[in-house]
Each structure stands twice: as structure tokens, then as C-alpha cells.
Protein backbone atom coordinates (compact mmCIF):
# COMPACT_ATOMS: atom_id res chain seq x y z
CA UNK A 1 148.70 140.74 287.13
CA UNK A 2 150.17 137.49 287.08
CA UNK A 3 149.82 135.74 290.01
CA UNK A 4 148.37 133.07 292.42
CA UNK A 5 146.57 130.49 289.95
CA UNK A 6 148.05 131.92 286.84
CA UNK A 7 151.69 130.65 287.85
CA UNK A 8 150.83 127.52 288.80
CA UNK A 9 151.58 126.65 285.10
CA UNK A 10 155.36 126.66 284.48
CA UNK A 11 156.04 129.34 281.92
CA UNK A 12 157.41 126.59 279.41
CA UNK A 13 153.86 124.76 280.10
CA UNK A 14 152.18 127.55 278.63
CA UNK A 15 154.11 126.53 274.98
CA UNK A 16 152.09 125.13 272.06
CA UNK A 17 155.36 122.96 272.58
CA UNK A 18 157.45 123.19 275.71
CA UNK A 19 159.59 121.31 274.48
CA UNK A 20 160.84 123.80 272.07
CA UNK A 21 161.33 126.45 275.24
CA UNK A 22 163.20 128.72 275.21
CA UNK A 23 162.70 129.15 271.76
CA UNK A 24 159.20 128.07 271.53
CA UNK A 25 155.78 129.56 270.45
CA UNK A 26 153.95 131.83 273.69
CA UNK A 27 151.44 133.65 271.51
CA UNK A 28 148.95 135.17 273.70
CA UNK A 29 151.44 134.41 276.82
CA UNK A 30 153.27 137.94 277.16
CA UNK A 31 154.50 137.30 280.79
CA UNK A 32 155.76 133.79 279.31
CA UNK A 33 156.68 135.17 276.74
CA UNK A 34 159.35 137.68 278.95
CA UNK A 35 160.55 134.61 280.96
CA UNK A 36 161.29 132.62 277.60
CA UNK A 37 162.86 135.72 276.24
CA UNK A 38 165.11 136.69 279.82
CA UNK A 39 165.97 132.56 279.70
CA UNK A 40 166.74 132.53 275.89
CA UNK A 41 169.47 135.97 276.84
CA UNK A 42 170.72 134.27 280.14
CA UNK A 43 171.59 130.91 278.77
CA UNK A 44 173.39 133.24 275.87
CA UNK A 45 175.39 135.00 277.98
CA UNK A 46 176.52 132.03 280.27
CA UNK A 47 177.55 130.51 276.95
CA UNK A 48 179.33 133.38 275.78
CA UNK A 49 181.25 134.02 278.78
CA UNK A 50 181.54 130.50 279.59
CA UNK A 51 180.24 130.39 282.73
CA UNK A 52 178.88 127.43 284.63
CA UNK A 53 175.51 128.09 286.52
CA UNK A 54 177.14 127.64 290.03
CA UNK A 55 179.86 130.50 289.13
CA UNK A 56 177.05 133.10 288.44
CA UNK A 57 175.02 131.73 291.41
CA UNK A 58 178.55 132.60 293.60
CA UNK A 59 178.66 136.06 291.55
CA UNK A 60 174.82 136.84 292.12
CA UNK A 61 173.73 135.38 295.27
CA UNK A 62 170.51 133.76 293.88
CA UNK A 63 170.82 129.90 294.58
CA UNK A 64 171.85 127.76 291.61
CA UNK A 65 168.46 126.06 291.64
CA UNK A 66 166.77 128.98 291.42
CA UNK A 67 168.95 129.90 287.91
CA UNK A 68 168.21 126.53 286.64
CA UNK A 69 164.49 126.50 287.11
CA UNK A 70 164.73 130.29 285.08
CA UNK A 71 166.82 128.59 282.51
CA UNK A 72 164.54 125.52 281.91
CA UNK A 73 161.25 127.35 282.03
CA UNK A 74 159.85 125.66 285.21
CA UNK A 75 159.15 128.75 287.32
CA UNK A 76 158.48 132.38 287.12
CA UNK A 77 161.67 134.84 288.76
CA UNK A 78 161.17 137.47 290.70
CA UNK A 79 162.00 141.27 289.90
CA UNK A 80 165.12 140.62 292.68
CA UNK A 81 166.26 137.57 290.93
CA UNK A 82 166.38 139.17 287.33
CA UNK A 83 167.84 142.60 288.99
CA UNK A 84 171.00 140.00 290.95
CA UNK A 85 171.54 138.15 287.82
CA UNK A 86 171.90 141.43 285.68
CA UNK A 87 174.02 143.16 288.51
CA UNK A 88 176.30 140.02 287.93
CA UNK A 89 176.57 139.56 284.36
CA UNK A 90 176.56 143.49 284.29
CA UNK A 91 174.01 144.22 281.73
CA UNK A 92 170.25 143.40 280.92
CA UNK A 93 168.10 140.09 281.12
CA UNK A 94 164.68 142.05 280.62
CA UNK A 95 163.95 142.31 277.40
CA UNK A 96 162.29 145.11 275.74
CA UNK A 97 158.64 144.98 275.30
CA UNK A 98 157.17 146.77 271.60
């Protein structure tokens, strides 16, 4: 499970280059890997709907810092963040895992 020393790495930190996030390379990261992939669909669908971070933080409850640290890579959400985010937008953040 990941937890205590294992997140205090920021998910993007765990890239070959963070830089690249959320887009880049987490091979071997899988929980990374899921943050990069529920940041890479979030930051899609506030594009697409054209929604400004502080809108869905009004529409979700979860504090616009909190959605910009998800959306830059720099912390690791909770289950009740991703499940207020996807109540708000309506549809899925969590991506499917093969």
C-alpha cells in the first residue's frame, strides 16, 4: 500500500522526467502512474468544458489548492477527492487499470 514514506515523493518526482508530467514516463510507478493518468483526464476535461480550477473547486467542494496540486503532480488525492471531482464533472477521473 502506498503510504507514509512512499508519498513523501510527489507523484511527478517519481518521473524519469517530471518535467514531462502528466505525460511523462512512470514505469514501475503504478500508483504514479494512476495520479498522472486521473491529472492527464482532469486537466482534459477542464479544457474541454472550459472551466477554470476555482469553478470546479465551487462545483466540488475540494479546495482549489488541493485541484492544483492533483493537476501539477505535487501530491497524491484521496479516494474522496477523486470521488467530489467526478461527482462534479459527472463522469470518471480513475482510469482503468489492464
Amino acid at each position: 500500500m502506498v503510504g507514509g514514506r512512499a508519498r513523501s515523493t510527489a507523484p511527478r518526482d517519481l518521473a524519469e522526467d517530471p518535467q514531462a508530467w502528466p505525460h511523462a514516463d512512470l514505469e514501475g510507478h503504478v500508483a504514479a502512474a494512476v495520479v498522472q493518468a486521473i491529472a492527464a483526464t482532469l486537466a482534459g476535461e477542464l479544457a474541454a468544458r472550459k472551466l477554470s480550477r476555482r469553478v470546479l473547486a465551487a462545483l466540488s467542494g475540494v479546495n482549489w489548492q488541493s485541484i492544483n496540486d492533483l493537476l501539477a503532480g505535487t501530491s497524491w488525492p484521496d479516494v474522496a477527492t477523486i470521488a467530489l471531482l467526478e461527482s462534479a464533472l459527472g463522469g470518471p477521473l480513475w482510469p482503468t487499470i489492464r
